[in-house]
PDB file of N, CA and C in Angstrom:
ATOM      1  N   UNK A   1      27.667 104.285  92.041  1.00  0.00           N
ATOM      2  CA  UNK A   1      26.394 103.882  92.569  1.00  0.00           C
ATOM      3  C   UNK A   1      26.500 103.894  94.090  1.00  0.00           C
ATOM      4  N   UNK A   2      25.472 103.591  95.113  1.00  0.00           N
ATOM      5  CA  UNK A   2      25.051 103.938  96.216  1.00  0.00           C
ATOM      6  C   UNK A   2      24.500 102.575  96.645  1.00  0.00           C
ATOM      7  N   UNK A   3      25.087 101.936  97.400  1.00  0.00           N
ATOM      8  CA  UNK A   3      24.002 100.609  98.529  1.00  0.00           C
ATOM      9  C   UNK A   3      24.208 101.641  99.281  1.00  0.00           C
ATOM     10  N   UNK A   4      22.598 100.841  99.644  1.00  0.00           N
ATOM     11  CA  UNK A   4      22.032 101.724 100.888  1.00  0.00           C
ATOM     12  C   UNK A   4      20.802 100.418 101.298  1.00  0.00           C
ATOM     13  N   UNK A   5      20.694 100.752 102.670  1.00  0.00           N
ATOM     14  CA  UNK A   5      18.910  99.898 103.564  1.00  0.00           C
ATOM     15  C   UNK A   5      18.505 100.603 102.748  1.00  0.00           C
ATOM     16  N   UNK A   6      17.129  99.509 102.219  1.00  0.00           N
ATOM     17  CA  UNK A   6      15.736 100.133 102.180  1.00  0.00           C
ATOM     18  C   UNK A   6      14.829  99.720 103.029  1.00  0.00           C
ATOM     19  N   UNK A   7      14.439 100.565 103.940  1.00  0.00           N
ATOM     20  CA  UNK A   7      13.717  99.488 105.009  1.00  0.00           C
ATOM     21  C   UNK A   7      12.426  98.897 104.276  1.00  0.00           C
ATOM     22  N   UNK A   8      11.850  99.494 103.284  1.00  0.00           N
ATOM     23  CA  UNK A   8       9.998  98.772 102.590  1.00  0.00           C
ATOM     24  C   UNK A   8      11.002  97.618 102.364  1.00  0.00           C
ATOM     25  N   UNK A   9      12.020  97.418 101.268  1.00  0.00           N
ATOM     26  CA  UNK A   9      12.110  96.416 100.834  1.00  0.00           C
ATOM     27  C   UNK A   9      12.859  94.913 102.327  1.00  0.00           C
ATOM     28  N   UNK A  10      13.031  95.834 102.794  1.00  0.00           N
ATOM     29  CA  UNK A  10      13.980  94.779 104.061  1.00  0.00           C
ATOM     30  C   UNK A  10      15.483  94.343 103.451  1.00  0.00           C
ATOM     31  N   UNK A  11      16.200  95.040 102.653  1.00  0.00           N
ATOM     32  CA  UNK A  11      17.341  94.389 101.998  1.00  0.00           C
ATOM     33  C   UNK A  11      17.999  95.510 101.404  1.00  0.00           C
ATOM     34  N   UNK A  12      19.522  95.743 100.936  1.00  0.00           N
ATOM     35  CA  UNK A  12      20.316  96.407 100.567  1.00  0.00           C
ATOM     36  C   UNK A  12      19.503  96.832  98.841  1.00  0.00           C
ATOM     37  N   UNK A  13      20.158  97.882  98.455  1.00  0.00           N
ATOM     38  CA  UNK A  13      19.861  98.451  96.905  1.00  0.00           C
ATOM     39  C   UNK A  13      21.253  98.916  97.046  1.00  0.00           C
ATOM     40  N   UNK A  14      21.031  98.313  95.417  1.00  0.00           N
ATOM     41  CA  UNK A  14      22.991  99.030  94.614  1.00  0.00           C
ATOM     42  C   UNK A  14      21.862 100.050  93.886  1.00  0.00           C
ATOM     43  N   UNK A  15      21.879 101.308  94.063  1.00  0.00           N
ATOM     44  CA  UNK A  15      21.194 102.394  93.090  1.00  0.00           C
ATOM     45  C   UNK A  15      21.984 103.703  92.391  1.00  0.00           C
ATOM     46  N   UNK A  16      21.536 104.112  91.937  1.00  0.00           N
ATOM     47  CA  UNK A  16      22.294 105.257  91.367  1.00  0.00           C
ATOM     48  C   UNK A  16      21.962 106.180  92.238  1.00  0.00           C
ATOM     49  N   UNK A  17      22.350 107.254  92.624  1.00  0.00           N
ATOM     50  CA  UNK A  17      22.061 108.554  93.116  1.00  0.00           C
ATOM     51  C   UNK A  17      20.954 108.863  92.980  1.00  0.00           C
ATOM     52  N   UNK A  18      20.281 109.571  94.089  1.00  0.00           N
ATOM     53  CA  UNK A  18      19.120 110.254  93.746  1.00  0.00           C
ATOM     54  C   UNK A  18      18.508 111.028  94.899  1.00  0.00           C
ATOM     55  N   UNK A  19      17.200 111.848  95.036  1.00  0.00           N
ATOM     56  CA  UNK A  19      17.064 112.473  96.314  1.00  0.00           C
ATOM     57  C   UNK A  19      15.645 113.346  96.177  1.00  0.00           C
ATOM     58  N   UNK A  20      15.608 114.572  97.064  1.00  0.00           N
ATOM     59  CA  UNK A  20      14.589 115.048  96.652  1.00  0.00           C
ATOM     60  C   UNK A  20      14.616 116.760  96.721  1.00  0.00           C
ATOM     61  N   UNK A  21      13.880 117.403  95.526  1.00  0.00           N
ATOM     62  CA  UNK A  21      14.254 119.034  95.511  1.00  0.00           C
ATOM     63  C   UNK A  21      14.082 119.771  97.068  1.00  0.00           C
ATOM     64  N   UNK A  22      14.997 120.507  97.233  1.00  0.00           N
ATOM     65  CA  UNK A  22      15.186 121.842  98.060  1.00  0.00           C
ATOM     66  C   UNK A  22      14.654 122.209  97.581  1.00  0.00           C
ATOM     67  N   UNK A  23      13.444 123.123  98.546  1.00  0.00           N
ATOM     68  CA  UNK A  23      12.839 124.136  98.730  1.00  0.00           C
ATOM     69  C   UNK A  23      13.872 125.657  97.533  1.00  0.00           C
ATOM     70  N   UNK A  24      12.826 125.826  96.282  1.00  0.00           N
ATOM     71  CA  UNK A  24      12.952 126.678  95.258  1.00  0.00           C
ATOM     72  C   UNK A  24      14.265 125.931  94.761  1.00  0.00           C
ATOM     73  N   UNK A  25      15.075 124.986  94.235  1.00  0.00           N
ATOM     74  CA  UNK A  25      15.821 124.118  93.681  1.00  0.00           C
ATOM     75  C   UNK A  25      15.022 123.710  92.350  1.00  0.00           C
ATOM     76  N   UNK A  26      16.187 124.083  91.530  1.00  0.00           N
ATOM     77  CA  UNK A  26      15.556 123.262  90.079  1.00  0.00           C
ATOM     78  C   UNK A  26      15.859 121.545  90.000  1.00  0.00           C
ATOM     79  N   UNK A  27      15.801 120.971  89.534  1.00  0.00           N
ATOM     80  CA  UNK A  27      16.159 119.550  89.065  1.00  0.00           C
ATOM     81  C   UNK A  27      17.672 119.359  88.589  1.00  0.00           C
ATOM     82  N   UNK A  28      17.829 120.334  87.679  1.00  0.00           N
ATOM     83  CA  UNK A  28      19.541 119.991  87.618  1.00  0.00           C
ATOM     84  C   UNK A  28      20.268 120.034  88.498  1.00  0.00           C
ATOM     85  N   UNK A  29      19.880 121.487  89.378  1.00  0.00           N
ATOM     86  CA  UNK A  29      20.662 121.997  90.704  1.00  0.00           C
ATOM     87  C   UNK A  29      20.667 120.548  91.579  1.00  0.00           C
ATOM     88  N   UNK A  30      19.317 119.897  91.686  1.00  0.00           N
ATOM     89  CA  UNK A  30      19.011 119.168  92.678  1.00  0.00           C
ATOM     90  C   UNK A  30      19.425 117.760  92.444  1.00  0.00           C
ATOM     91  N   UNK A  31      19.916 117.415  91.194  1.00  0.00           N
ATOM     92  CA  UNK A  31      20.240 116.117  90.868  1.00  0.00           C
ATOM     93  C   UNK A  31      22.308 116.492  91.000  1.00  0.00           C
ATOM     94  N   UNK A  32      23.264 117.374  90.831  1.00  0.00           N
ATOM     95  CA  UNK A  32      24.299 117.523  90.815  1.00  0.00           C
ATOM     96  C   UNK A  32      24.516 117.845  92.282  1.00  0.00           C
ATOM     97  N   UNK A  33      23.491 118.218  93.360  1.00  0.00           N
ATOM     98  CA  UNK A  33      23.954 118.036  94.655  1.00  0.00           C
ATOM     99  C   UNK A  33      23.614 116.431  95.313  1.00  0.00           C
ATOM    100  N   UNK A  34      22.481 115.966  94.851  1.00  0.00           N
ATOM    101  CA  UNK A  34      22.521 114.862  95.374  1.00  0.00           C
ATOM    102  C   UNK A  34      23.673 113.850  95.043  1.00  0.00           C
ATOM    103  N   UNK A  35      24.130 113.997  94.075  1.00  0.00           N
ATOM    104  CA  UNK A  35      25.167 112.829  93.696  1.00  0.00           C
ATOM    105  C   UNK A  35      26.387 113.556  94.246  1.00  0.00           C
ATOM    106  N   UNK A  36      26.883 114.777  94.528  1.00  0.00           N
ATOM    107  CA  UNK A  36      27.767 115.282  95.246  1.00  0.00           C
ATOM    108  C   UNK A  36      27.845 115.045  96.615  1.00  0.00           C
ATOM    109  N   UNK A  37      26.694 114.951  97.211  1.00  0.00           N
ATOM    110  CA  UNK A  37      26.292 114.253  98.332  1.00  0.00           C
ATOM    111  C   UNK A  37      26.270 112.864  99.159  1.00  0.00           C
ATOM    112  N   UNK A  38      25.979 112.590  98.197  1.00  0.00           N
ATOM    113  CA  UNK A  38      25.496 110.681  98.268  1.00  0.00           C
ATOM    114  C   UNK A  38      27.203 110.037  97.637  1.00  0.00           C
ATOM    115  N   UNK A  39      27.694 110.525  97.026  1.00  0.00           N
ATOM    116  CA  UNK A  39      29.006 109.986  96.115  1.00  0.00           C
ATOM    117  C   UNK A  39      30.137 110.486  96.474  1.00  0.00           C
ATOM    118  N   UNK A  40      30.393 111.594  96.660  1.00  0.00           N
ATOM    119  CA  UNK A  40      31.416 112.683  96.514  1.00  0.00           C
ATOM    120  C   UNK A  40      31.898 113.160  95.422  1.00  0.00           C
ATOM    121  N   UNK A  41      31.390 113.115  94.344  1.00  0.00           N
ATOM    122  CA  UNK A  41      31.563 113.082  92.970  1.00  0.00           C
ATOM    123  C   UNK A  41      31.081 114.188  92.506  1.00  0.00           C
ATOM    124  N   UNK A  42      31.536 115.396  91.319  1.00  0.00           N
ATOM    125  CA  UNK A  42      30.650 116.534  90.800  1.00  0.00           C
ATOM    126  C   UNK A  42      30.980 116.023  89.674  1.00  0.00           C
ATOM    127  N   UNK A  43      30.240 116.589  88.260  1.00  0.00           N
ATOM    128  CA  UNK A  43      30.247 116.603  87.218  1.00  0.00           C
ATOM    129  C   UNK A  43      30.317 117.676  86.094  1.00  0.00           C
ATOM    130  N   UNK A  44      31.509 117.519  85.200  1.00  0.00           N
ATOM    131  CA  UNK A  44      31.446 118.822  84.687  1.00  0.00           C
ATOM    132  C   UNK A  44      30.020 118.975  83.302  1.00  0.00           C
ATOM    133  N   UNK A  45      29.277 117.986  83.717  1.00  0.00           N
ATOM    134  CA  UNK A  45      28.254 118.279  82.304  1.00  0.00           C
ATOM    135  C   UNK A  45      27.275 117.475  83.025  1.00  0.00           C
ATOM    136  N   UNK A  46      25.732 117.693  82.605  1.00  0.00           N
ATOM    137  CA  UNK A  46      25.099 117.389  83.070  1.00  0.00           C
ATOM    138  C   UNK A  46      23.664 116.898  82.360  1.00  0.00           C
ATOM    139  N   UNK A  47      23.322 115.865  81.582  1.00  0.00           N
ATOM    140  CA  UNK A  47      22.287 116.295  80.950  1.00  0.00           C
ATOM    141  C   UNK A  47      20.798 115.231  81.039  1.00  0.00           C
ATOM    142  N   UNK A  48      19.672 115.823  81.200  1.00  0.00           N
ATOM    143  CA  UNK A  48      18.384 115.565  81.660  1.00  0.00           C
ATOM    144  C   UNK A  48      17.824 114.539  80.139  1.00  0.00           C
ATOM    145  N   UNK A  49      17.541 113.109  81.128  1.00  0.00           N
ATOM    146  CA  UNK A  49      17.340 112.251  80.232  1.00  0.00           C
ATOM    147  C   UNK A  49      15.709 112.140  79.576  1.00  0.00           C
ATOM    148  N   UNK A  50      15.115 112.841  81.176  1.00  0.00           N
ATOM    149  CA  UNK A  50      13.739 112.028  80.775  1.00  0.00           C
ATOM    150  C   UNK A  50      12.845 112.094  82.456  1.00  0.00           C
ATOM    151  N   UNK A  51      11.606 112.590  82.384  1.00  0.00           N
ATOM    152  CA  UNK A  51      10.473 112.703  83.256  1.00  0.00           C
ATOM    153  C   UNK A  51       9.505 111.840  83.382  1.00  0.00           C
ATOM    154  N   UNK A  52       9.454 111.067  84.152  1.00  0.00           N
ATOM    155  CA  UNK A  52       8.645 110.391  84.835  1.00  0.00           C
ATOM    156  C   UNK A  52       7.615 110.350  85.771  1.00  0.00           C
ATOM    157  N   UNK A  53       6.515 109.826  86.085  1.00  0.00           N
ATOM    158  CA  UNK A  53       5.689 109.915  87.492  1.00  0.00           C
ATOM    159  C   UNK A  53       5.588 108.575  87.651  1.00  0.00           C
ATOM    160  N   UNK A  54       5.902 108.176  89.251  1.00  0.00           N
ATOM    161  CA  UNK A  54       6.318 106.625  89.145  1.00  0.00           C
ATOM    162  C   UNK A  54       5.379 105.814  89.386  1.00  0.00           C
ATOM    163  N   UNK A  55       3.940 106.599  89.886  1.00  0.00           N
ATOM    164  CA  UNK A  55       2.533 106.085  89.818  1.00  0.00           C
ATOM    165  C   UNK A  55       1.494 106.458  89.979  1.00  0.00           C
ATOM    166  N   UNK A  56       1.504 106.977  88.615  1.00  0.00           N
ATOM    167  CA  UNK A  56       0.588 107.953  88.466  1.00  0.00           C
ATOM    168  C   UNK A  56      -1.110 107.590  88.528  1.00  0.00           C
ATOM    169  N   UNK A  57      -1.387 106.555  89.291  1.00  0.00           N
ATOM    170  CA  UNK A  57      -2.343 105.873  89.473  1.00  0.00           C
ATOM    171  C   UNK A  57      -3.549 106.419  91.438  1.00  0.00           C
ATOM    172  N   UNK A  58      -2.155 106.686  91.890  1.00  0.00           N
ATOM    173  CA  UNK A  58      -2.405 107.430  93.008  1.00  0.00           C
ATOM    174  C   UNK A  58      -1.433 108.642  93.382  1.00  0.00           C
ATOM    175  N   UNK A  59      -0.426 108.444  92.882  1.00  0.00           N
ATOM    176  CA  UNK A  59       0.625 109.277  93.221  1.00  0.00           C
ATOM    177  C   UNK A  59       0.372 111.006  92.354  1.00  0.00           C
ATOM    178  N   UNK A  60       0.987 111.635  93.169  1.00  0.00           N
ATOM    179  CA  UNK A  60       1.545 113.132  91.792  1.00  0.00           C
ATOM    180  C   UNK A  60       3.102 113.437  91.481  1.00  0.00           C
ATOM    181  N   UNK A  61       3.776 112.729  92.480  1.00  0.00           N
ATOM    182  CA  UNK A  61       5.031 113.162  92.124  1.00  0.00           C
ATOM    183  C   UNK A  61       5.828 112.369  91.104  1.00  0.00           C
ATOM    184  N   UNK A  62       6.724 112.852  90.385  1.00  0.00           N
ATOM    185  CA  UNK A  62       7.722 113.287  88.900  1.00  0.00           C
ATOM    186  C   UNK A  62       8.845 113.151  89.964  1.00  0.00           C
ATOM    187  N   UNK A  63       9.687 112.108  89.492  1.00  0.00           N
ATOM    188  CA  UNK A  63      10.784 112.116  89.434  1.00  0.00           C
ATOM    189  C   UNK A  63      11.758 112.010  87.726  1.00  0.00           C
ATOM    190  N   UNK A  64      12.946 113.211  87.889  1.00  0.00           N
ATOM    191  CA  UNK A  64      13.677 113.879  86.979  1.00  0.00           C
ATOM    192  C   UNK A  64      14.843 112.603  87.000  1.00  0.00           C
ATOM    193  N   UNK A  65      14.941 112.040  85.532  1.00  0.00           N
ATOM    194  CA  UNK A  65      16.496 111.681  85.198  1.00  0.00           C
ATOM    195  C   UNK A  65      17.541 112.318  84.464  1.00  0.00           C
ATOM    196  N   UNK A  66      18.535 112.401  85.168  1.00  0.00           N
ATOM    197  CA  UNK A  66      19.954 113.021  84.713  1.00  0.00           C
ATOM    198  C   UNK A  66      21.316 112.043  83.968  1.00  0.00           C
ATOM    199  N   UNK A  67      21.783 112.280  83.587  1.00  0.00           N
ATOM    200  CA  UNK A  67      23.141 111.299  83.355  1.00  0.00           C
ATOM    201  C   UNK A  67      24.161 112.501  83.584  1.00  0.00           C
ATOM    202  N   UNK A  68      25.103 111.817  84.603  1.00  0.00           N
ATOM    203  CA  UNK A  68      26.327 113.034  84.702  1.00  0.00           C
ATOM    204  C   UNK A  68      28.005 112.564  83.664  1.00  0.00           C
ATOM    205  N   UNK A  69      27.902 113.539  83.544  1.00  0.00           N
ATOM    206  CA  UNK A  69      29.240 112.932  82.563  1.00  0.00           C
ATOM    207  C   UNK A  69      30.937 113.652  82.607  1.00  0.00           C
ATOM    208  N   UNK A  70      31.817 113.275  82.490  1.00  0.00           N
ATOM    209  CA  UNK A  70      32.867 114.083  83.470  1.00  0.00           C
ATOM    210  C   UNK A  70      32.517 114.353  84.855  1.00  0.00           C
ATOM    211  N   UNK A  71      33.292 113.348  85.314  1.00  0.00           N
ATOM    212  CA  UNK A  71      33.265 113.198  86.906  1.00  0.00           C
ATOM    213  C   UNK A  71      34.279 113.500  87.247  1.00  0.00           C
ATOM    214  N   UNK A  72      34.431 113.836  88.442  1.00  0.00           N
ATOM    215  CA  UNK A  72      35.667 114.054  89.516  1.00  0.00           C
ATOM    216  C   UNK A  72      34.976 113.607  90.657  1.00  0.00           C
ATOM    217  N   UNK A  73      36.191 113.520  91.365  1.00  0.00           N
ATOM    218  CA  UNK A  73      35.573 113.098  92.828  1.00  0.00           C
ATOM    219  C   UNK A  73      36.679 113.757  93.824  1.00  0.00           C
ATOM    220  N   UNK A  74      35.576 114.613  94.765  1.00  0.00           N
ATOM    221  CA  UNK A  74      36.028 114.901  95.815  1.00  0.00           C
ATOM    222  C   UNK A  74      36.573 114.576  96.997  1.00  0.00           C
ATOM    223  N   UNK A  75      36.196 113.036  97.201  1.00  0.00           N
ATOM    224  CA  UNK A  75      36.784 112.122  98.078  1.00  0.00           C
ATOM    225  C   UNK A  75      35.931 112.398  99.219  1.00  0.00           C
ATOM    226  N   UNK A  76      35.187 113.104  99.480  1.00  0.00           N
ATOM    227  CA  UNK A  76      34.246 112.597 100.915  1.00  0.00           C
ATOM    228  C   UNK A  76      32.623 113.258 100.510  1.00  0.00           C
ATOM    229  N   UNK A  77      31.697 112.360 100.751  1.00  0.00           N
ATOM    230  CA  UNK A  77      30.184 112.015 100.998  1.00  0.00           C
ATOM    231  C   UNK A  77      29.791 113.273 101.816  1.00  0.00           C
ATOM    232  N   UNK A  78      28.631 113.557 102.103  1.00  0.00           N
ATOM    233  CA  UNK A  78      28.090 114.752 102.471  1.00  0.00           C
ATOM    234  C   UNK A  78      26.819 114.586 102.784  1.00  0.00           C
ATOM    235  N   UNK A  79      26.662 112.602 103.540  1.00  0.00           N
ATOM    236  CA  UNK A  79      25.184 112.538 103.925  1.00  0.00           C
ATOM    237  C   UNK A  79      24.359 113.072 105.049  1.00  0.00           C
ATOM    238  N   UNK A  80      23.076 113.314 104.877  1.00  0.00           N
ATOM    239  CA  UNK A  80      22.282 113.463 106.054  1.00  0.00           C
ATOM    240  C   UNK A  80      22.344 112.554 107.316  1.00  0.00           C
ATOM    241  N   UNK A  81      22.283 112.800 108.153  1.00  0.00           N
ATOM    242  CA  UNK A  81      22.353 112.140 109.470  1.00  0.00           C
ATOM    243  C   UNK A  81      21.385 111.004 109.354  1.00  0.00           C
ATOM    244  N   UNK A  82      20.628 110.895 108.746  1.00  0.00           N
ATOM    245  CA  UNK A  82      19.791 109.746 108.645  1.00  0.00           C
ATOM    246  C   UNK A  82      20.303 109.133 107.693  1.00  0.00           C
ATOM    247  N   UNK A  83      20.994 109.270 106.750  1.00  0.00           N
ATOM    248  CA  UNK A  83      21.424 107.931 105.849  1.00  0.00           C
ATOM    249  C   UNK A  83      22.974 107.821 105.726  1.00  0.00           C
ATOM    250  N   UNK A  84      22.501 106.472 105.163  1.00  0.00           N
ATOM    251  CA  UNK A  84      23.799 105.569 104.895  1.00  0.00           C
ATOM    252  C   UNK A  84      24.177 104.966 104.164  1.00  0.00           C
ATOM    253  N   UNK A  85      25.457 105.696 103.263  1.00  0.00           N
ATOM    254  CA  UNK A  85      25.380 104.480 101.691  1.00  0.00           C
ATOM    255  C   UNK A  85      27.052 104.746 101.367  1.00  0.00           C
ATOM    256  N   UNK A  86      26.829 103.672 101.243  1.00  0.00           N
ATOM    257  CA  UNK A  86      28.611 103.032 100.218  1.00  0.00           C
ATOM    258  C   UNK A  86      28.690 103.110  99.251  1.00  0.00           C
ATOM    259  N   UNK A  87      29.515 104.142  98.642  1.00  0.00           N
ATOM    260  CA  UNK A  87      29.795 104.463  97.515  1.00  0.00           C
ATOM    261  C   UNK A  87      30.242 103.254  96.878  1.00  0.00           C
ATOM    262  N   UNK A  88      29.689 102.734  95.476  1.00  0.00           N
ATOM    263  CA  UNK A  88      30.749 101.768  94.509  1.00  0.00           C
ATOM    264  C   UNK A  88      30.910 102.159  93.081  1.00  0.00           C
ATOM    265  N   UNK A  89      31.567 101.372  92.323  1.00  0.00           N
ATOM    266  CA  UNK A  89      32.128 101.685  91.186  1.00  0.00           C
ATOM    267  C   UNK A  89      31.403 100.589  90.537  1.00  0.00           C
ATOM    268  N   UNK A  90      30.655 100.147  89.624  1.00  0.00           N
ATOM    269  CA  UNK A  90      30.227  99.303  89.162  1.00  0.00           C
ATOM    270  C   UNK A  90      29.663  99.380  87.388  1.00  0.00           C
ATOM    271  N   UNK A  91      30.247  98.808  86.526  1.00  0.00           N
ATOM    272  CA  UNK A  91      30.336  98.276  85.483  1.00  0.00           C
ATOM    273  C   UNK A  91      29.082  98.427  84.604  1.00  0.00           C
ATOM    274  N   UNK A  92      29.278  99.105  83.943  1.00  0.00           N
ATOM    275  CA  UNK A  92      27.395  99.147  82.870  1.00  0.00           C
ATOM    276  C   UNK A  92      27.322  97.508  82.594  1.00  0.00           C
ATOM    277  N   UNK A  93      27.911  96.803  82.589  1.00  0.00           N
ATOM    278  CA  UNK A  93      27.514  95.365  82.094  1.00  0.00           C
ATOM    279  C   UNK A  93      27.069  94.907  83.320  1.00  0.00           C
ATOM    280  N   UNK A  94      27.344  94.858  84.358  1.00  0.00           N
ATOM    281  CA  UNK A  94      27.579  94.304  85.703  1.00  0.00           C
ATOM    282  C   UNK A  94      25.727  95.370  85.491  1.00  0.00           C
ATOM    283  N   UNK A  95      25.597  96.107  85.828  1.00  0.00           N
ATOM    284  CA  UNK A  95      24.426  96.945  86.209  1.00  0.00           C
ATOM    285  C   UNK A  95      22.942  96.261  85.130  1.00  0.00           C
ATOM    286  N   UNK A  96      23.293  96.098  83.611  1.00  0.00           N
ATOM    287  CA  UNK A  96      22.885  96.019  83.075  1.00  0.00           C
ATOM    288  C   UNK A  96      22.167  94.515  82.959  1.00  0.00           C
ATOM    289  N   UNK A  97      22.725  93.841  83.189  1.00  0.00           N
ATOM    290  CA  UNK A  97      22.443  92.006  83.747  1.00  0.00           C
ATOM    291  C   UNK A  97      22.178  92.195  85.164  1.00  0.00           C
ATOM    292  N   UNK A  98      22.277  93.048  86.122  1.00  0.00           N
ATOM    293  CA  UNK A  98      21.715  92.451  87.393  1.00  0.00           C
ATOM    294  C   UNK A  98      20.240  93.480  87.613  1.00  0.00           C
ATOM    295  N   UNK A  99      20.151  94.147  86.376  1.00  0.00           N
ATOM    296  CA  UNK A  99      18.563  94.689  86.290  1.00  0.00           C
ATOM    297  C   UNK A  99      17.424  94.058  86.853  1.00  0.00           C
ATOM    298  N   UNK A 100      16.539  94.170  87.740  1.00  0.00           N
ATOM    299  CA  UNK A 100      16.078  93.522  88.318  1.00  0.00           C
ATOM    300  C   UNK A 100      16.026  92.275  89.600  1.00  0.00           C
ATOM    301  N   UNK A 101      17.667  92.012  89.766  1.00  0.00           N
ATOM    302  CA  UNK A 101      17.361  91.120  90.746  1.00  0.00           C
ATOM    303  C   UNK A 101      18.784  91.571  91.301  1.00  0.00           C
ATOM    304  N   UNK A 102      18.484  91.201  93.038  1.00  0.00           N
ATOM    305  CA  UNK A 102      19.034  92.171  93.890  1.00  0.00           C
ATOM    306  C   UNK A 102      20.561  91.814  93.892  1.00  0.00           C
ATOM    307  N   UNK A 103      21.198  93.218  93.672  1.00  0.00           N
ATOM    308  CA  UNK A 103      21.031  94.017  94.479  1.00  0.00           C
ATOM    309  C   UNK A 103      20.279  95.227  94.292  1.00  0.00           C
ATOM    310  N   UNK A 104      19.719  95.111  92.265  1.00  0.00           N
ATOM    311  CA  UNK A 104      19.404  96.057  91.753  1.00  0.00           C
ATOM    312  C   UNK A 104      18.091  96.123  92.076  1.00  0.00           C
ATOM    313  N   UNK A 105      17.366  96.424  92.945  1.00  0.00           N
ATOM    314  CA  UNK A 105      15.518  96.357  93.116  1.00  0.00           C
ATOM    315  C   UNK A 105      14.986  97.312  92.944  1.00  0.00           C
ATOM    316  N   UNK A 106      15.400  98.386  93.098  1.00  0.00           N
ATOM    317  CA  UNK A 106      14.819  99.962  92.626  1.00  0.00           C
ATOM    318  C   UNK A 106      13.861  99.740  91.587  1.00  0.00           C
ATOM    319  N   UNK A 107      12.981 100.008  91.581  1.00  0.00           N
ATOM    320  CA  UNK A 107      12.134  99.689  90.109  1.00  0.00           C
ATOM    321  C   UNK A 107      12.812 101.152  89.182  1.00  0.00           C
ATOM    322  N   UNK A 108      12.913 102.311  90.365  1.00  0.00           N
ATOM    323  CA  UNK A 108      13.471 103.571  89.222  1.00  0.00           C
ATOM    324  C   UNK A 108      14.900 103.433  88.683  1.00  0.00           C
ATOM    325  N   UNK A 109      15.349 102.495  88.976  1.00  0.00           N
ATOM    326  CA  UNK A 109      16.698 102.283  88.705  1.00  0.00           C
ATOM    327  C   UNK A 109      16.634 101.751  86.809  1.00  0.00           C
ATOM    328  N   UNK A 110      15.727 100.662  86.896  1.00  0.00           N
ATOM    329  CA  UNK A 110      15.230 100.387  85.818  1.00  0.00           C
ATOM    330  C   UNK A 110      15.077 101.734  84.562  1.00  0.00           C
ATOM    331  N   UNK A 111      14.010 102.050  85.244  1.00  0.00           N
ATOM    332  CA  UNK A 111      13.752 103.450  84.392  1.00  0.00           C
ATOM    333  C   UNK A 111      14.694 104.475  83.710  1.00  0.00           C
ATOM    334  N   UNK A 112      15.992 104.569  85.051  1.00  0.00           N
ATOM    335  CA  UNK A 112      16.846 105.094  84.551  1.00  0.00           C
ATOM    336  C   UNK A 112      17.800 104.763  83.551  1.00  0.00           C
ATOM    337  N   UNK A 113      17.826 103.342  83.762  1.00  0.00           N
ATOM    338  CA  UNK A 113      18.830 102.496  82.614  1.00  0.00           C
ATOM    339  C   UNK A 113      18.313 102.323  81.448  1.00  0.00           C
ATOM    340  N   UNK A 114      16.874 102.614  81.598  1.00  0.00           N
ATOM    341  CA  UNK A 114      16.210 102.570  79.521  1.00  0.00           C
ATOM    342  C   UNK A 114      16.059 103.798  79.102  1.00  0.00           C
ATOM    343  N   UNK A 115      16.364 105.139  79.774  1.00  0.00           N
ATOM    344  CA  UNK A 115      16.501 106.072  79.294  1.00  0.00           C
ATOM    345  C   UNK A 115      17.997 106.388  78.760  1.00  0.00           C
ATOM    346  N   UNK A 116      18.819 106.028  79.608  1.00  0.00           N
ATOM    347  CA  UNK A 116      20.165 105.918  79.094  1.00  0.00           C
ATOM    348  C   UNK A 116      20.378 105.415  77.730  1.00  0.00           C
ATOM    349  N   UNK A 117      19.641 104.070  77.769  1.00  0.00           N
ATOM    350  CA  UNK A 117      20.422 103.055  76.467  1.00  0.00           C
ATOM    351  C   UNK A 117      19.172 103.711  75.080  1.00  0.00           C
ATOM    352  N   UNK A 118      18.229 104.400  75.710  1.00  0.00           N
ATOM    353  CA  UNK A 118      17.679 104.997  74.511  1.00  0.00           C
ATOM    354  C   UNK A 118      18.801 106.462  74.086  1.00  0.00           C
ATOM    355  N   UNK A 119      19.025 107.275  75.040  1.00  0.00           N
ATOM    356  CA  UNK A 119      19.793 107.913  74.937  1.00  0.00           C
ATOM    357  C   UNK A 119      21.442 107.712  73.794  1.00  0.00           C
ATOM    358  N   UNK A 120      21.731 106.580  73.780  1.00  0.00           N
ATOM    359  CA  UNK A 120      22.606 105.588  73.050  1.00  0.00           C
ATOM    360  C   UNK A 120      23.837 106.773  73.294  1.00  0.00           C
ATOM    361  N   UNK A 121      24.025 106.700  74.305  1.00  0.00           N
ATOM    362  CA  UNK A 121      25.512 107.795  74.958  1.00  0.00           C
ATOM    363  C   UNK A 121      26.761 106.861  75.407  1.00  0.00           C
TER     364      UNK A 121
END
């Protein structure tokens, strides 16, 4: 996982990886560089949990969930000059009980963790 500022919220997020497509980038492409990026981590498998729009009330954009599975890690991050995040190691139980209250605030973080446990992987 990834702490990082969020400046809306004014406070740290423990989140999972995540980011946004390159120009002609598919979603898989674009979800195995961001976590290569943000983590230093690649994955030898990769598989798409579940599509979302996170408010679809005003919004249009779809954000894509992935679960990566067989990891390695490359040992160094590959962020943009504008961000900043600390890689951690953190516990599906530990993640799973602090759902909702911080450090976990992401509301998509949520999303991602009930696609998982529907997933039953």
């Amino acid at each position: 996982m990834v702490r990082q500022w969020r400046h809306g919220a004014r406070e740290l997020s423990l989140e999972f990886p995540g980011g946004v497509f390159e120009k002609g980038e598919n979603a898989e492409l674009a979800a195995a560089r961001e976590m290569r990026e943000e983590t230093g981590y690649t994955s030898k498998r990769i598989e798409k949990l579940g599509v979302f729009n996170p408010n679809p009330a005003i919004m249009s954009n779809r954000v894509h969930f992935f679960l990566a599975l067989e990891l390695e890690s490359t040992g160094k991050q590959h962020l943009d000059e504008d961000e900043f995040a600390d890689v951690e190691t953190v516990s599906f139980k530990e993640v799973l009980a602090g759902m909702g209250k911080p450090p976990f605030i992401h509301a998509l973080m949520g999303t991602a963790m009930c696609l998982y446990l529907k997933a039953g992987i």
